[in-house]
N, C-alpha and C. Protein backbone atom coordinates (compact mmCIF):
# COMPACT_ATOMS: atom_id res chain seq x y z
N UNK A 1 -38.24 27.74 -2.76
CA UNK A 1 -38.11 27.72 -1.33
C UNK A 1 -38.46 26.32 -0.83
N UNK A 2 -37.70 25.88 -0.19
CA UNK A 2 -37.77 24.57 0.76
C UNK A 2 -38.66 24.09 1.88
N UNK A 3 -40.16 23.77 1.85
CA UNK A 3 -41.06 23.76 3.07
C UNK A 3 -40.87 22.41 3.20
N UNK A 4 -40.29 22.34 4.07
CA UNK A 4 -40.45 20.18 5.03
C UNK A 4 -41.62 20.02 5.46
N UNK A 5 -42.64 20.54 5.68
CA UNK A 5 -43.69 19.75 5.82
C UNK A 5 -44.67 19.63 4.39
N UNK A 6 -43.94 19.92 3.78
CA UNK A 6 -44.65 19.74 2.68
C UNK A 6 -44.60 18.37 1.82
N UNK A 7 -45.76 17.61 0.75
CA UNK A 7 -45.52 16.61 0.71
C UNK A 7 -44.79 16.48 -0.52
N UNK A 8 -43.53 15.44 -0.36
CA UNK A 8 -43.31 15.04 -1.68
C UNK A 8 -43.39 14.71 -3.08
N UNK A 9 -43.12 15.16 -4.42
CA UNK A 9 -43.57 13.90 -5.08
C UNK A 9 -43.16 12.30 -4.80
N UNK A 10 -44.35 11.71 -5.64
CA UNK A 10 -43.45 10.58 -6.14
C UNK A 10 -43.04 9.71 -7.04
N UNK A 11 -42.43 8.98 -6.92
CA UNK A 11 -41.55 8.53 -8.54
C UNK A 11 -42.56 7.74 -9.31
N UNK A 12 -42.76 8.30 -10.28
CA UNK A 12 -43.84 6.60 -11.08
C UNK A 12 -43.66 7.42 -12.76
N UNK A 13 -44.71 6.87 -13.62
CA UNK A 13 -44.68 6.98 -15.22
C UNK A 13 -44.67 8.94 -15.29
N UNK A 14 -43.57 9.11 -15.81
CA UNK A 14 -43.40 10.59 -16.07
C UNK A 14 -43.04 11.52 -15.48
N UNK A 15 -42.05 10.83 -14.22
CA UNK A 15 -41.22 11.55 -13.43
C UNK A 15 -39.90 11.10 -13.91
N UNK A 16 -39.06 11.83 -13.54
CA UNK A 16 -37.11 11.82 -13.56
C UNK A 16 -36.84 11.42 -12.42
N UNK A 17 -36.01 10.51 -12.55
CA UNK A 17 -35.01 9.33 -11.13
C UNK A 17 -34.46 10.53 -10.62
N UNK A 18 -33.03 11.14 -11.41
CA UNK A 18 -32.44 11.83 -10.93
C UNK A 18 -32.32 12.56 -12.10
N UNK A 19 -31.13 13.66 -11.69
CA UNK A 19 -30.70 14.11 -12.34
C UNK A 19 -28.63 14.46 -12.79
N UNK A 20 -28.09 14.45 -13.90
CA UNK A 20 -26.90 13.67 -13.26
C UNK A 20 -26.28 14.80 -14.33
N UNK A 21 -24.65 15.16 -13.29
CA UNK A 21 -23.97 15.87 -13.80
C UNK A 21 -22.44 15.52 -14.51
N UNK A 22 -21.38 15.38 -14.31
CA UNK A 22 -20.38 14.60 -15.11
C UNK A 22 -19.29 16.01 -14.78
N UNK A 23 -17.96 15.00 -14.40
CA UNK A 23 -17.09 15.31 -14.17
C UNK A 23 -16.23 14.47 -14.68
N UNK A 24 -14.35 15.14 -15.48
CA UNK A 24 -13.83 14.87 -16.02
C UNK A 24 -12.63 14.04 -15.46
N UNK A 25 -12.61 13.59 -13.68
CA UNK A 25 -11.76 13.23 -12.82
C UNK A 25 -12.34 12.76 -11.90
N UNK A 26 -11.94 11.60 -11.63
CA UNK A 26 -11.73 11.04 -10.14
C UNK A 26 -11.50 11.91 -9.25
N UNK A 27 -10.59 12.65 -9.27
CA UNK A 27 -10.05 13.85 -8.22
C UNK A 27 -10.83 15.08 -8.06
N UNK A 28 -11.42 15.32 -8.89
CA UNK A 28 -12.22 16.27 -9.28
C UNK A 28 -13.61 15.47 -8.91
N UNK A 29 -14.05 14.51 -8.72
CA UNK A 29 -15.33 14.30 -7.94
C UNK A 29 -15.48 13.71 -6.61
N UNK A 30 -14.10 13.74 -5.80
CA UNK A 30 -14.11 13.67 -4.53
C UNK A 30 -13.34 15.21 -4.26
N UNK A 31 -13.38 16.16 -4.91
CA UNK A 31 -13.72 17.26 -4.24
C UNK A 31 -14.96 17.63 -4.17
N UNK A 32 -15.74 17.28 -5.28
CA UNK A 32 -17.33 17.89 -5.16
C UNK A 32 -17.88 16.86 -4.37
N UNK A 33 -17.44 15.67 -3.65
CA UNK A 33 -17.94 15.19 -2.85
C UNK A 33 -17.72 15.63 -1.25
N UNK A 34 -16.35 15.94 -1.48
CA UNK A 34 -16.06 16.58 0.07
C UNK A 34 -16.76 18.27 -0.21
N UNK A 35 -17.09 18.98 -0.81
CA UNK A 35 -17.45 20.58 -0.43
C UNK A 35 -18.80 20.11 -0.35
N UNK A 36 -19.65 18.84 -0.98
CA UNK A 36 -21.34 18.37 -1.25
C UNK A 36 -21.33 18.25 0.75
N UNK A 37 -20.41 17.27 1.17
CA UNK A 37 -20.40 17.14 3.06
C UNK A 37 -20.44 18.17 3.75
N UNK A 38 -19.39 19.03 3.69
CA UNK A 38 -19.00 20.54 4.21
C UNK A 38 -19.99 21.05 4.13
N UNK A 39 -21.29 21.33 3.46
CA UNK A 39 -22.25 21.81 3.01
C UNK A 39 -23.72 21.31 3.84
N UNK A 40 -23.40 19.82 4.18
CA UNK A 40 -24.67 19.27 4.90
C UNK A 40 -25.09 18.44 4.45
N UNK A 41 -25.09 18.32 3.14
CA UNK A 41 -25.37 17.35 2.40
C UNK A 41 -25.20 15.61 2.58
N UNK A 42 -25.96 14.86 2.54
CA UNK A 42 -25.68 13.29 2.69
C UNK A 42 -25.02 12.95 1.47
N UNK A 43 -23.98 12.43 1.19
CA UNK A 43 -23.58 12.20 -0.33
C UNK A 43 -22.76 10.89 0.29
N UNK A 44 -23.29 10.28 -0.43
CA UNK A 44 -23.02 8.76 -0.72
C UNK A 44 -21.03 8.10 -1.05
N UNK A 45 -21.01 7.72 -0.66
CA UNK A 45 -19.56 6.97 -0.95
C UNK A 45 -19.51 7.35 -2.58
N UNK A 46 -18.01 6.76 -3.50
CA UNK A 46 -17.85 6.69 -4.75
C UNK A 46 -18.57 5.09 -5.29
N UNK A 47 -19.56 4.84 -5.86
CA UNK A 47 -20.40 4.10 -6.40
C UNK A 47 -19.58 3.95 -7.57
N UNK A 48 -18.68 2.20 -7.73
CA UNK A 48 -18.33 2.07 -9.26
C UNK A 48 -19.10 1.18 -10.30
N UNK A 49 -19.40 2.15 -11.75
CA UNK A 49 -20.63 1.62 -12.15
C UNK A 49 -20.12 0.88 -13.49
N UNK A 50 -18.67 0.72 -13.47
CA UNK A 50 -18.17 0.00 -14.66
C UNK A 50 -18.00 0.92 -15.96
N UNK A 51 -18.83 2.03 -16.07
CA UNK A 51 -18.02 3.14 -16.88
C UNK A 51 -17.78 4.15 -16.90
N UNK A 52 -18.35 4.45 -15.48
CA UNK A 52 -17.98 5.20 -14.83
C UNK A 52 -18.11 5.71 -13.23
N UNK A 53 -17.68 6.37 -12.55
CA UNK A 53 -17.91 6.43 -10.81
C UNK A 53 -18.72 7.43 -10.74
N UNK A 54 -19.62 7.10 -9.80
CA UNK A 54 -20.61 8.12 -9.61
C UNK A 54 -21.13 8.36 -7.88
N UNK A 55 -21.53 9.15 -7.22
CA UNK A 55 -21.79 9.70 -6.21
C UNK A 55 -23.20 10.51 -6.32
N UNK A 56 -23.94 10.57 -5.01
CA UNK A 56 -25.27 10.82 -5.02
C UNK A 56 -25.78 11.46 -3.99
N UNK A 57 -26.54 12.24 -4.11
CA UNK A 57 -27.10 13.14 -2.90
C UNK A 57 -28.44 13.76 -3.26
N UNK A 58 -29.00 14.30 -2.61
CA UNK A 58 -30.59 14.87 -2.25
C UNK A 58 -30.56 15.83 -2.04
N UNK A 59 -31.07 17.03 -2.37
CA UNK A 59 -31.47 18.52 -2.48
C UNK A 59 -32.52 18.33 -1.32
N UNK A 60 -32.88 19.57 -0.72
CA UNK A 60 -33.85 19.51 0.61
C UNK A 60 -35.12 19.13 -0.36
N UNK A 61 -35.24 19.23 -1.55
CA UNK A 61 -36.73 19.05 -1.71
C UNK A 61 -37.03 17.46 -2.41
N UNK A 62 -35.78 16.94 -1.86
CA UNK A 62 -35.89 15.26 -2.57
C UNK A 62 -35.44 15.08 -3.85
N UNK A 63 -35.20 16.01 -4.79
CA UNK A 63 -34.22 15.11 -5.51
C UNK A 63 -33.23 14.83 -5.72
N UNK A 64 -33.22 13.79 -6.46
CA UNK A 64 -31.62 13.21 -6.36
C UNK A 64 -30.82 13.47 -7.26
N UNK A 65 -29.67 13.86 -7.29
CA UNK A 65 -28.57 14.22 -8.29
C UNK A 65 -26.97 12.93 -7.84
N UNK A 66 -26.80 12.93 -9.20
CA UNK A 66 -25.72 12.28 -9.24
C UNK A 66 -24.59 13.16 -9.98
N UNK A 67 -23.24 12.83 -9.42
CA UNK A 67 -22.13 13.46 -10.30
C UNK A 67 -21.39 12.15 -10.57
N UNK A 68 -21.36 12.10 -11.86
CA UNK A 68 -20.63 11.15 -12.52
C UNK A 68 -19.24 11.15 -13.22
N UNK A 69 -18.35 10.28 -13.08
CA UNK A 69 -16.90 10.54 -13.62
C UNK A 69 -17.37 10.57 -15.54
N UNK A 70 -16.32 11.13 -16.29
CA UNK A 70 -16.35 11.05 -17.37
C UNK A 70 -15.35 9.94 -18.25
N UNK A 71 -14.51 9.50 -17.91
CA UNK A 71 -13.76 7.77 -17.57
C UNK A 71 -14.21 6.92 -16.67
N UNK A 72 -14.04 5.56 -16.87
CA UNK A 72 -13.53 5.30 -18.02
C UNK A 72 -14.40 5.35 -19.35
N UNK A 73 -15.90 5.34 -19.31
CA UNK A 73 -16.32 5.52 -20.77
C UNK A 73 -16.96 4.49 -21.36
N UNK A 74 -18.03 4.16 -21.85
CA UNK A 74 -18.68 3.11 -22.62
C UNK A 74 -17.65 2.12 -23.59
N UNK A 75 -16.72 2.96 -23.72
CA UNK A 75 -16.07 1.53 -25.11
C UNK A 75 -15.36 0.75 -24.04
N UNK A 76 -15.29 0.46 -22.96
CA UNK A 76 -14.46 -0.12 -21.83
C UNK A 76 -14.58 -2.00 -22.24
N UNK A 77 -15.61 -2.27 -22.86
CA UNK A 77 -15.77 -3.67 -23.03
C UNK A 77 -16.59 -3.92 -24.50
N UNK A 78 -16.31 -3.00 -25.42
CA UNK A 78 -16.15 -3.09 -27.03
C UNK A 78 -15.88 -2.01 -27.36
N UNK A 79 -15.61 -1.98 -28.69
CA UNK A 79 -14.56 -1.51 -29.81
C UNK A 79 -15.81 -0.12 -29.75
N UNK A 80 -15.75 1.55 -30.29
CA UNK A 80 -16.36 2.69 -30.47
C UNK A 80 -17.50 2.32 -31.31
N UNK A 81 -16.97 1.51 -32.28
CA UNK A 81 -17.50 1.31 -33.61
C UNK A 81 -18.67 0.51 -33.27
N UNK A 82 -18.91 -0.26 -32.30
CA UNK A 82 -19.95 -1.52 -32.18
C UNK A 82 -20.64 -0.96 -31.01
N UNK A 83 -20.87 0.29 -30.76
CA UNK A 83 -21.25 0.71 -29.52
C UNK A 83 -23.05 0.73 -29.66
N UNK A 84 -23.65 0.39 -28.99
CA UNK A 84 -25.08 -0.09 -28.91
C UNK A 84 -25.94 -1.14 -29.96
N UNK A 85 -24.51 -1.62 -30.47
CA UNK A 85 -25.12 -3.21 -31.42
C UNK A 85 -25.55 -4.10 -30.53
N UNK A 86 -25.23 -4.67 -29.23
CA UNK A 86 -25.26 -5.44 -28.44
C UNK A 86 -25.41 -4.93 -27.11
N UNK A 87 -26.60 -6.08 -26.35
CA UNK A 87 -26.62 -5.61 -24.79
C UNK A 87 -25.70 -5.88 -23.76
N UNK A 88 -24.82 -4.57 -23.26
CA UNK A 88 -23.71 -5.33 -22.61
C UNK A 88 -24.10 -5.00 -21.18
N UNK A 89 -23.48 -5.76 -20.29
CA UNK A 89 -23.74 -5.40 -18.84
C UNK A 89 -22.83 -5.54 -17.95
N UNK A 90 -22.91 -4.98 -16.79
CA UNK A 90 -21.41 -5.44 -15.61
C UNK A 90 -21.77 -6.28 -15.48
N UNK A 91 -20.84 -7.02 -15.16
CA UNK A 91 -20.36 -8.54 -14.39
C UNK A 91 -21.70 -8.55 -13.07
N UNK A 92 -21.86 -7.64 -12.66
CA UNK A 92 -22.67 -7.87 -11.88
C UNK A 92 -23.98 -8.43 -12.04
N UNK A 93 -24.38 -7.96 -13.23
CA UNK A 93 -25.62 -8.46 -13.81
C UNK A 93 -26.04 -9.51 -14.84
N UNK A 94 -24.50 -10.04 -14.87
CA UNK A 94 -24.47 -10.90 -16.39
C UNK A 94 -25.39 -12.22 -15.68
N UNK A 95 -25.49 -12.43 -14.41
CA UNK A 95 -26.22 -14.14 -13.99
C UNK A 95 -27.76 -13.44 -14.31
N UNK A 96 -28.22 -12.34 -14.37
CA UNK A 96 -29.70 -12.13 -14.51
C UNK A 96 -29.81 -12.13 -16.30
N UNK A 97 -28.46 -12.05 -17.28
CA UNK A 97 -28.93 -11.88 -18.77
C UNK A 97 -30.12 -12.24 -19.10
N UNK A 98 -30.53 -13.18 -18.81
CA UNK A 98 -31.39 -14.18 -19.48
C UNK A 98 -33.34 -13.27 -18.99
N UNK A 99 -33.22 -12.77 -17.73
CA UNK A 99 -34.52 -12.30 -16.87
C UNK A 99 -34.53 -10.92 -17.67
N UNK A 100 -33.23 -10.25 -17.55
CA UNK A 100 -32.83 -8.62 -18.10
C UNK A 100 -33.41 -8.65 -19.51
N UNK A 101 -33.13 -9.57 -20.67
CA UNK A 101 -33.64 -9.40 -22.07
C UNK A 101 -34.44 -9.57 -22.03
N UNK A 102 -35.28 -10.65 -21.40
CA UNK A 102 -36.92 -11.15 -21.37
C UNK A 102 -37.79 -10.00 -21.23
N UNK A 103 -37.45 -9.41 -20.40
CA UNK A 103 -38.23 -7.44 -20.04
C UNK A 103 -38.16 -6.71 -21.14
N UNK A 104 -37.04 -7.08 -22.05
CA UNK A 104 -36.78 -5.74 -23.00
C UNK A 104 -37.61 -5.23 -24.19
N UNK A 105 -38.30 -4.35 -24.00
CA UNK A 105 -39.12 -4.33 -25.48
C UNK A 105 -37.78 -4.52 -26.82
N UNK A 106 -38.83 -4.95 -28.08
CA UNK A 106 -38.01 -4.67 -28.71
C UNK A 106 -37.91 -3.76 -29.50
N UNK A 107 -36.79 -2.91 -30.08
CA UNK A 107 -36.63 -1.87 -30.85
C UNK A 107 -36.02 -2.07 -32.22
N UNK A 108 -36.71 -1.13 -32.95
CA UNK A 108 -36.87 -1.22 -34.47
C UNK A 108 -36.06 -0.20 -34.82
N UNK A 109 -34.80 -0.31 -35.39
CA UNK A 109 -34.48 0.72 -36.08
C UNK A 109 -34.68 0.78 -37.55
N UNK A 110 -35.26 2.00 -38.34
CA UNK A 110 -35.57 2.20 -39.47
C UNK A 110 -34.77 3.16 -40.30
């Protein structure tokens, strides 16, 4: 049950951002974006995230869900085969590469 005066959580070590669902169409996630409106819901424009489109909205009790397209797909800018050999990023983020790896722990595979 939904109480608004009640207090939120909030986001820090050992909480979930969101939570995200996946759809197999473009067309098919601007219908669940138009029935998410019809409904009351605030849902966000189509957000393109380079592998896929995604859209976002808030449940009365604050969290956030995303529905995500299922195209175009991680191999969009390498081969299936080389998929998490290398850190790739949108264009958007490629001028921060250098700040983005500096953060990255590093991982050991054994």
């Amino acid at each position: 049950m939904h109480s608004p005066k009640d207090v939120h959580g909030l986001q820090g070590a050992g909480s979930v951002h969101h939570v995200a669902f996946s759809t197999d169409t473009d067309e098919t996630q601007l219908i669940i974006q138009h029935q998410l409106a019809e409904a009351g819901y605030h849902v966000t424009p189509v957000q393109d995230r380079n592998y896929f489109n995604s859209i976002y909205f808030r449940e009365p009790g604050g969290i956030l869900f995303e529905v995500a397209t299922n195209p175009p797909g991680f191999a969009v800018d390498e081969p299936v085969s080389e998929l998490g050999t290398a850190l790739k990023l949108p264009p958007q983020y490629e001028s921060r590469r250098a700040k983005i790896e500096a953060e990255l722990p590093e991982i050991i595979v054994k």
